[in-house]
Protein backbone atom coordinates (compact mmCIF):
# COMPACT_ATOMS: atom_id res chain seq x y z
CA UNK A 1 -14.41 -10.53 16.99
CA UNK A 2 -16.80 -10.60 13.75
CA UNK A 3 -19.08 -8.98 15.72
CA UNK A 4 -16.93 -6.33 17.00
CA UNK A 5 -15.85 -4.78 13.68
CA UNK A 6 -18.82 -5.24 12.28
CA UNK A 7 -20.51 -2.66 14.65
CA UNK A 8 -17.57 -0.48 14.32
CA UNK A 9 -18.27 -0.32 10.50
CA UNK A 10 -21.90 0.70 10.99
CA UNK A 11 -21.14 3.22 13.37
CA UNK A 12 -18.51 4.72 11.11
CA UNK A 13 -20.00 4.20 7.34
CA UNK A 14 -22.00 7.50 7.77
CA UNK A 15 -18.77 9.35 9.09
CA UNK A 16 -16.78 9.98 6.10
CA UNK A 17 -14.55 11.77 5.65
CA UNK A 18 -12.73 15.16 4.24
CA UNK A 19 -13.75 14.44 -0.01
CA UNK A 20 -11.83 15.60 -2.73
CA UNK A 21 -11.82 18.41 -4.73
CA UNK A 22 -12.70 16.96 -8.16
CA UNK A 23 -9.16 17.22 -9.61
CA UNK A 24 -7.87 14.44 -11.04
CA UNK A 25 -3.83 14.59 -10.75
CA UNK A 26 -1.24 13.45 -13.32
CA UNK A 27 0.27 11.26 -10.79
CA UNK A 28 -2.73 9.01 -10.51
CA UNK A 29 -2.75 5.61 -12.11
CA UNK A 30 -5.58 5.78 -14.45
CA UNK A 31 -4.76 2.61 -16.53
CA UNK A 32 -6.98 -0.31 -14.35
CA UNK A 33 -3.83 -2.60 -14.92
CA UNK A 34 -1.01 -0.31 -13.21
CA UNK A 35 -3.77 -0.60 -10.01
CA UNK A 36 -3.46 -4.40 -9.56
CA UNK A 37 0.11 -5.36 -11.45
CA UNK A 38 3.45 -3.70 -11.51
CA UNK A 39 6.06 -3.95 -14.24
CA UNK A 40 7.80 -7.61 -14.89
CA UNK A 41 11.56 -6.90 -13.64
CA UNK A 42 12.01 -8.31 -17.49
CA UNK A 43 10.78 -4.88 -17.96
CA UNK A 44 13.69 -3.00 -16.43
CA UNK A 45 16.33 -5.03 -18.25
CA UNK A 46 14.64 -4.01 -21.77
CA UNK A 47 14.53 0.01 -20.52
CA UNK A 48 18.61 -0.57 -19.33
CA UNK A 49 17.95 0.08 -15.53
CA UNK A 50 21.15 -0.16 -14.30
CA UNK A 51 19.80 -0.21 -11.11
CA UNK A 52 16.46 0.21 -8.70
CA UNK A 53 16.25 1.12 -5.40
CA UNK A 54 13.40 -0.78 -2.67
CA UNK A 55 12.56 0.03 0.83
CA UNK A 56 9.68 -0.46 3.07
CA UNK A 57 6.75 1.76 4.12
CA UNK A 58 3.81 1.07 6.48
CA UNK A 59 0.92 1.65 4.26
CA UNK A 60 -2.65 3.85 5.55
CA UNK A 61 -5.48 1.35 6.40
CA UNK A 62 -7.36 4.16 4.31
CA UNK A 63 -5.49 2.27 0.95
CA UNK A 64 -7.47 -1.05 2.08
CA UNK A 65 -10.42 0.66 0.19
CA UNK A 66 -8.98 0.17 -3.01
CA UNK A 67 -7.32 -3.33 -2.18
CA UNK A 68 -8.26 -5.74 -4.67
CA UNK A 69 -7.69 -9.44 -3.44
CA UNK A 70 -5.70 -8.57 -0.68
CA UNK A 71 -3.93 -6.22 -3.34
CA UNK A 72 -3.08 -3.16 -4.32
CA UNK A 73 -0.72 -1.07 -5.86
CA UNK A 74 -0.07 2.84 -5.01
CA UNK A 75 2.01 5.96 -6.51
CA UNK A 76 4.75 6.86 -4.90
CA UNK A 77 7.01 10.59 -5.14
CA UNK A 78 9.86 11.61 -3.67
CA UNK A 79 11.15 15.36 -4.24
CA UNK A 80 14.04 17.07 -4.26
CA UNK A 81 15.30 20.52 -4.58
CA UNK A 82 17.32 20.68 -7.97
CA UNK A 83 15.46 17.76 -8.76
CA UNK A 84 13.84 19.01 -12.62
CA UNK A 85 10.61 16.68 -11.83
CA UNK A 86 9.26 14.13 -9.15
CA UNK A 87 11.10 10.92 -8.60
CA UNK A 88 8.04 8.64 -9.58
CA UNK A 89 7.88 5.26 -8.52
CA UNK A 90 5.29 2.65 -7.26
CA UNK A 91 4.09 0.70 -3.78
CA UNK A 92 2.32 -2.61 -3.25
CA UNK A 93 1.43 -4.70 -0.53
CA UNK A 94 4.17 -6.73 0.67
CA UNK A 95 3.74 -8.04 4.46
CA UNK A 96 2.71 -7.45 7.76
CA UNK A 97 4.13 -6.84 10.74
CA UNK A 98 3.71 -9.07 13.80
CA UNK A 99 2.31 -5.88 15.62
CA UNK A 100 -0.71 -5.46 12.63
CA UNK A 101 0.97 -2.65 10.29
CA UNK A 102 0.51 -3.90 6.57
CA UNK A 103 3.69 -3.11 5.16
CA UNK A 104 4.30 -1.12 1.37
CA UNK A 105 7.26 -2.81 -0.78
CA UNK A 106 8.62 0.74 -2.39
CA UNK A 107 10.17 1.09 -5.62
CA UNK A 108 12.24 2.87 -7.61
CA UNK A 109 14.13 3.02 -10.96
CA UNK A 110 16.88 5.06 -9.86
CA UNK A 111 20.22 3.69 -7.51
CA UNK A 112 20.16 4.80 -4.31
CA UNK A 113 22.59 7.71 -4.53
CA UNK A 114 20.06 9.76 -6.70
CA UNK A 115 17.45 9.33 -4.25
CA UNK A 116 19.86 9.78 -0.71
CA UNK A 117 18.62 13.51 -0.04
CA UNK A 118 14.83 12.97 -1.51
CA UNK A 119 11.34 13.44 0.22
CA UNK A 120 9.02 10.79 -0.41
CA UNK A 121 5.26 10.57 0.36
CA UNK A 122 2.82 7.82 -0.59
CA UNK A 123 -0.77 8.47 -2.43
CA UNK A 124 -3.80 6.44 -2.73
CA UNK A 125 -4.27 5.19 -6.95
CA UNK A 126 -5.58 8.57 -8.45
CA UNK A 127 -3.34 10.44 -6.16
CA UNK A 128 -6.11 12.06 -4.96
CA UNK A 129 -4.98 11.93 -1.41
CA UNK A 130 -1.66 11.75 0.25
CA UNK A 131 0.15 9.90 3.10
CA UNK A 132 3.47 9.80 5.62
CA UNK A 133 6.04 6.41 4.94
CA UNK A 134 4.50 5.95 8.70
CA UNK A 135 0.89 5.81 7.08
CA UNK A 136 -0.31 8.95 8.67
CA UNK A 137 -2.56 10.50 5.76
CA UNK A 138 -1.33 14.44 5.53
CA UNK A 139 -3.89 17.17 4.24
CA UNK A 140 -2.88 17.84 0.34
CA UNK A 141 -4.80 19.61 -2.72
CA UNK A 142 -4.05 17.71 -5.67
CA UNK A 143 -4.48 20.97 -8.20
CA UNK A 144 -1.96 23.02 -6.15
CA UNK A 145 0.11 20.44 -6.16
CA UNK A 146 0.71 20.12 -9.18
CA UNK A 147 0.45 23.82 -10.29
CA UNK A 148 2.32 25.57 -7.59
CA UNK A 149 6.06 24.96 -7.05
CA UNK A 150 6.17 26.35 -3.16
CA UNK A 151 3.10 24.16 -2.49
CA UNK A 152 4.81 21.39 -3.29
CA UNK A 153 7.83 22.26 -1.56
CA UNK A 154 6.04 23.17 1.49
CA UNK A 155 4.17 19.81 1.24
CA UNK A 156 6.77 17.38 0.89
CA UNK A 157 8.78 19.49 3.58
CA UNK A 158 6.15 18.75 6.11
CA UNK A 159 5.27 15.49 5.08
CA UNK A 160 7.94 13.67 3.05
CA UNK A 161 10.77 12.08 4.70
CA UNK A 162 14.44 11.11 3.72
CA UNK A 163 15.35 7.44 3.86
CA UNK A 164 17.58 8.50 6.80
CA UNK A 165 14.78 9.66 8.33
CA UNK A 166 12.88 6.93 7.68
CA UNK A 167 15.36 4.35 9.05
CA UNK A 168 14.88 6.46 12.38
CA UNK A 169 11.18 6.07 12.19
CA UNK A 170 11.79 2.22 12.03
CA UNK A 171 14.37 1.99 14.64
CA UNK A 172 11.90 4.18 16.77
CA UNK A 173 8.92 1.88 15.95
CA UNK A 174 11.08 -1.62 16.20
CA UNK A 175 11.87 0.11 19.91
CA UNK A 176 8.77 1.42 20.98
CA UNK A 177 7.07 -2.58 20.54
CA UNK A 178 10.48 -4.19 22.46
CA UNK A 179 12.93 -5.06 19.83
CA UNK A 180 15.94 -4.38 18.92
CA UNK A 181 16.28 -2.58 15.57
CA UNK A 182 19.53 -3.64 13.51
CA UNK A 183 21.15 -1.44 11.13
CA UNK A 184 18.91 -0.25 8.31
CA UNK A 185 15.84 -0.91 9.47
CA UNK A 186 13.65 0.37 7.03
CA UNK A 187 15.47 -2.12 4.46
CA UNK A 188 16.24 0.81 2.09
CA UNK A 189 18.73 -1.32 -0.87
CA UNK A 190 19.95 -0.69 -4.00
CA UNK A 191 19.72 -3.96 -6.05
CA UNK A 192 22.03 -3.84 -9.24
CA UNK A 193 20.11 -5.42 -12.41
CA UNK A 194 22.04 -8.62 -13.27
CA UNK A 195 23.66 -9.14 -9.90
CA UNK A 196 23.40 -11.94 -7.57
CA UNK A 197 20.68 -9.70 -4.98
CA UNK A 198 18.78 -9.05 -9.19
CA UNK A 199 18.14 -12.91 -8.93
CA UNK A 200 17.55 -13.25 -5.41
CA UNK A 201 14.87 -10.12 -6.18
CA UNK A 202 13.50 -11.93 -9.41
CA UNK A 203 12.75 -15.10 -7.20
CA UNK A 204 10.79 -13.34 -4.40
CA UNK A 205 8.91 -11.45 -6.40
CA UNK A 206 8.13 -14.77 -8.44
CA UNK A 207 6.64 -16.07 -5.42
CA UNK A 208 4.63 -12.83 -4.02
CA UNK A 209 3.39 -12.22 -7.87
CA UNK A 210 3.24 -15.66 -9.39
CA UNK A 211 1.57 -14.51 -12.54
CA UNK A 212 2.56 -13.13 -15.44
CA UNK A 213 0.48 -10.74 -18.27
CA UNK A 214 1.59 -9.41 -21.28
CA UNK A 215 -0.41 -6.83 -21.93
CA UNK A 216 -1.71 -5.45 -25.95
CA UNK A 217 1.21 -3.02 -26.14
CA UNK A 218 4.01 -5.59 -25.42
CA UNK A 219 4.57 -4.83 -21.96
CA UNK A 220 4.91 -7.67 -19.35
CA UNK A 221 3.25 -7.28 -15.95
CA UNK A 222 3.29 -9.19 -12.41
CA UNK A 223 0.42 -9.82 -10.09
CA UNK A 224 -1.12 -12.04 -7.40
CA UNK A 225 -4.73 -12.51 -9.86
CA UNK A 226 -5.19 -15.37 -11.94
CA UNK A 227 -5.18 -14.17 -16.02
CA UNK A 228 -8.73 -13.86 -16.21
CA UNK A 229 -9.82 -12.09 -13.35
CA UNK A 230 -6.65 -9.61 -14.51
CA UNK A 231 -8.19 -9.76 -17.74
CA UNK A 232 -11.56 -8.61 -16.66
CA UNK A 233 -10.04 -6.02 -14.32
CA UNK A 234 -7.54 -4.66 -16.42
CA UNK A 235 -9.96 -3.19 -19.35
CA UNK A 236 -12.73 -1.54 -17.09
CA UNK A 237 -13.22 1.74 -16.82
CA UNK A 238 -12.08 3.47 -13.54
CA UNK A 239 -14.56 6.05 -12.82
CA UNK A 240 -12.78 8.78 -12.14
CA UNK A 241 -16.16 10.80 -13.16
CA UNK A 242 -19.58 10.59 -11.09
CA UNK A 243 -21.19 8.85 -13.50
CA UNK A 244 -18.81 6.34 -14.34
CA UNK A 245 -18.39 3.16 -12.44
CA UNK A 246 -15.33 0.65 -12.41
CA UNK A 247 -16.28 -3.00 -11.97
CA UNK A 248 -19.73 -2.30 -12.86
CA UNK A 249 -22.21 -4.21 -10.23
CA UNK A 250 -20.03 -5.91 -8.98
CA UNK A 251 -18.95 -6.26 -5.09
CA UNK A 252 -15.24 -6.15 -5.02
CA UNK A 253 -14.63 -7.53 -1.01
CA UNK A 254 -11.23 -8.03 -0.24
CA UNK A 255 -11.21 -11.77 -0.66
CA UNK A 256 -13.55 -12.01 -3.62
CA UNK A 257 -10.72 -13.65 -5.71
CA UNK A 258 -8.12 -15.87 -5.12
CA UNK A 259 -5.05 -15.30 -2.89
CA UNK A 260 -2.39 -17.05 -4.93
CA UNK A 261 1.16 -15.95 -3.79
CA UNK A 262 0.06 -13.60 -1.18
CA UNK A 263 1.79 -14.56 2.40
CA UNK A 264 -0.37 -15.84 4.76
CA UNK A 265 -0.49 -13.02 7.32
CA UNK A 266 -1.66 -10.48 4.97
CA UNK A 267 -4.61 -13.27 4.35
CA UNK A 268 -5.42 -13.18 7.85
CA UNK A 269 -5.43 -9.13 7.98
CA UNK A 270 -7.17 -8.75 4.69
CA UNK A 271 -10.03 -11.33 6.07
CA UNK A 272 -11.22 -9.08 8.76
CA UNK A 273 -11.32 -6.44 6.47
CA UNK A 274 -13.62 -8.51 4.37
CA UNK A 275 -15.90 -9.82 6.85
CA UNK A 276 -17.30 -6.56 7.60
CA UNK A 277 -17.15 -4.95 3.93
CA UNK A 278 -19.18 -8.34 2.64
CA UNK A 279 -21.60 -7.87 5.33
CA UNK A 280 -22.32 -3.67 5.17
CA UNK A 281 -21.60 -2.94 1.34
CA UNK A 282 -24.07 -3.43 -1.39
CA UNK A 283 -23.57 -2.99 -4.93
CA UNK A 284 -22.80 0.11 -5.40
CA UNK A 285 -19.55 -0.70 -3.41
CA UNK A 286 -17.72 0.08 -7.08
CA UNK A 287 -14.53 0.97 -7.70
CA UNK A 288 -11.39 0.26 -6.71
CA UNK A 289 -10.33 3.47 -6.90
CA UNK A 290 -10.96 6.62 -4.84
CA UNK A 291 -13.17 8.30 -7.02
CA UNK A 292 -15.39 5.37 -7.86
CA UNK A 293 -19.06 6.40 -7.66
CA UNK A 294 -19.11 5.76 -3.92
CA UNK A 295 -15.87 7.53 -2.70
CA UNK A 296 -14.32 4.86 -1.05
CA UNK A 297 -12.20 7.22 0.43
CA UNK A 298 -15.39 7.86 2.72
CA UNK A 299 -15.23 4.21 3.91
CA UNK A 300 -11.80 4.88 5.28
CA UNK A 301 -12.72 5.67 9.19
CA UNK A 302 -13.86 2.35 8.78
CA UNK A 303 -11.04 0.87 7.69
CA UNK A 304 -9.13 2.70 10.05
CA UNK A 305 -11.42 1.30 13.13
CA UNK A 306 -11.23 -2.34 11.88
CA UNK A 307 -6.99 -2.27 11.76
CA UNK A 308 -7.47 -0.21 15.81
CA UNK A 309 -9.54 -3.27 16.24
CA UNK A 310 -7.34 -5.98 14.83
CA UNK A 311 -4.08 -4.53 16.53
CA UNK A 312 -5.35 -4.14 19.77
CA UNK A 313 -6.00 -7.98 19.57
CA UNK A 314 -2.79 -8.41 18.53
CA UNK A 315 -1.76 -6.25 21.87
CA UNK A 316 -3.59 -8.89 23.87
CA UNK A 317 -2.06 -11.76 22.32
CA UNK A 318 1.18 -10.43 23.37
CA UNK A 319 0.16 -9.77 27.13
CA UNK A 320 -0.92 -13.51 26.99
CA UNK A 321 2.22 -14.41 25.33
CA UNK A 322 4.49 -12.56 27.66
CA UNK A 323 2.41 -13.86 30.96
CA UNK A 324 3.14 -17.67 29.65
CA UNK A 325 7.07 -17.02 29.51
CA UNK A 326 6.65 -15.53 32.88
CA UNK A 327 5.05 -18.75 34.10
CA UNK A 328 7.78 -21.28 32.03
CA UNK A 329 10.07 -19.03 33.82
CA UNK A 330 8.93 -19.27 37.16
CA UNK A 331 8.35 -23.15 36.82
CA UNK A 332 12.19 -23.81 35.76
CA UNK A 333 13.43 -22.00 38.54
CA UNK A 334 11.11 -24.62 40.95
């Protein structure tokens, strides 16, 4: 299986593909620490968030290039018409799906009612490129985007969907691999701060980002790293310029730190990832961010190849599956 990927990485490195064109948005996260923590819900009770909104997204194996310890955390918009400015919120990596699709936990600090009619569409971290909830990436200039108002329209009316259209996307999806979707299937919920699903919320979390930082300007953050690899992390310089570099020779591989907190099937995805990145990168693998001084968004055909891979064994482990019941079933009726 090593072997497989590992030749599908060499073939691909020298692909690419389509670059950017220099901009760097206002929608990207250009503090290191927004990249690899998101806000302590502590947070939202001290800004009075009444309440938040969550759903699920299947994230772009293209966002694996800035993963970070089987990690990462993404921007987020969702539009709407009267709307006087982007709904902004944030995605990280939650799960995985039995069927290989690593799965975004979105969120927002508005109730659910604000958002109903919105557009949403995920980026990579310096929201230099854009993506479908279904992890399709959609073409997008960052500069227009932001400067023209029918751009942006036209963009999110092509690519942004509704949560009602996103539940249909997951009942379509939960379908199309045998099962039977139940209502709400993209888990879109409004969690009241201070209510009993608050706690239920608070405790999750507590287990998918056990630790804690409090960072120099009060703020408290959550995240899967230990305090000092945050620590390290969390005050380099991202690189958003060609001659910058983030994590300065240093190989960032998706496993290179620990994996406290993070469920075990996102371990097992993020590990054959790894094996080929430890194997074909060298040191100027930099950057967890798009724009480090080798584009990592040019290592995402890779990526994208190594998840084809790892699903279509996951697609055979089914067929083997299914062909056992077949056989318990035939032997009971004996």
């Amino acid at each position: 299986m090593k072997s497989l990927m590992l030749g599908a990485l060499i073939l691909l490195l020298a692909a690419g593909c389509a670059g950017t064109n220099g901009h760097l948005s206002k929608y990207a996260l250009t503090d290191p620490a927004e990249g690899i923590s998101i806000p302590h819900p502590v947070e939202m009770e001290k800004a009075g968030v009444k309440a938040f909104t969550i759903f699920t997204a299947i994230m772009s194996p293209d966002l694996w290039t800035e993963a970070v310890a089987a990690g990462g955390v993404f921007p987020i918009l969702g539009y709407l018409d009267d709307a006087a400015d982007l709904f902004k919120g944030y995605c990280y990596l939650a799960n995985i799906s039995w069927w290989g699709d690593f799965l975004l936990q979105c969120v927002f600090a508005y109730s659910k009612s604000e958002l109903e009619n919105a557009k949403f569409a995920v980026f990579n971290r310096d929201a230099g490129w854009a993506y479908r909830l279904d992890g399709q990436e959609e073409d997008y200039d960052s500069k227009k985007f932001e400067s023209d108002e029918n751009y942006r329209k036209d963009f999110f009316e092509l690519a942004g969907l509704t949560f009602g259209q996103l539940d249909e996307l997951a009942m379509v999806y939960l379908q199309e691999k045998g099962v039977k979707p139940g209502r709400n299937s993209a888990g879109v919920e409004e969690i009241v701060v201070g209510s009993e699903k608050w706690q239920a919320y608070k405790a999750e979390l507590a287990v998918r980002m056990p630790n804690n930082y409090k960072l120099a300007n009060g703020q408290i953050r959550a995240g899967t790293l230990p305090l000092e690899d945050f620590q390290n992390l969390a005050v380099e310089d991202p690189g958003f310029t060609g001659s910058q570099r983030f994590v300065k020779d240093l190989k960032l591989p998706l496993l290179a730190l620990p994996l406290t907190g993070i469920a075990w099937p996102v371990m097992i995805g993020a590990n054959l990832a790894s094996s080929a990145v430890m194997a074909g990168v060298d040191d100027s693998w930099s950057g967890y961010f798009g724009r480090a001084k080798i584009i990592r968004h040019d290592m995402a055909p890779a990526f994208r190849q190594i998840v084809a891979i790892y699903k279509e064994l996951l697609k055979r482990r089914d067929l083997v599956i299914r062909q056992m019941e077949k056989e318990l079933n035939r032997g009971e009726k004996r």
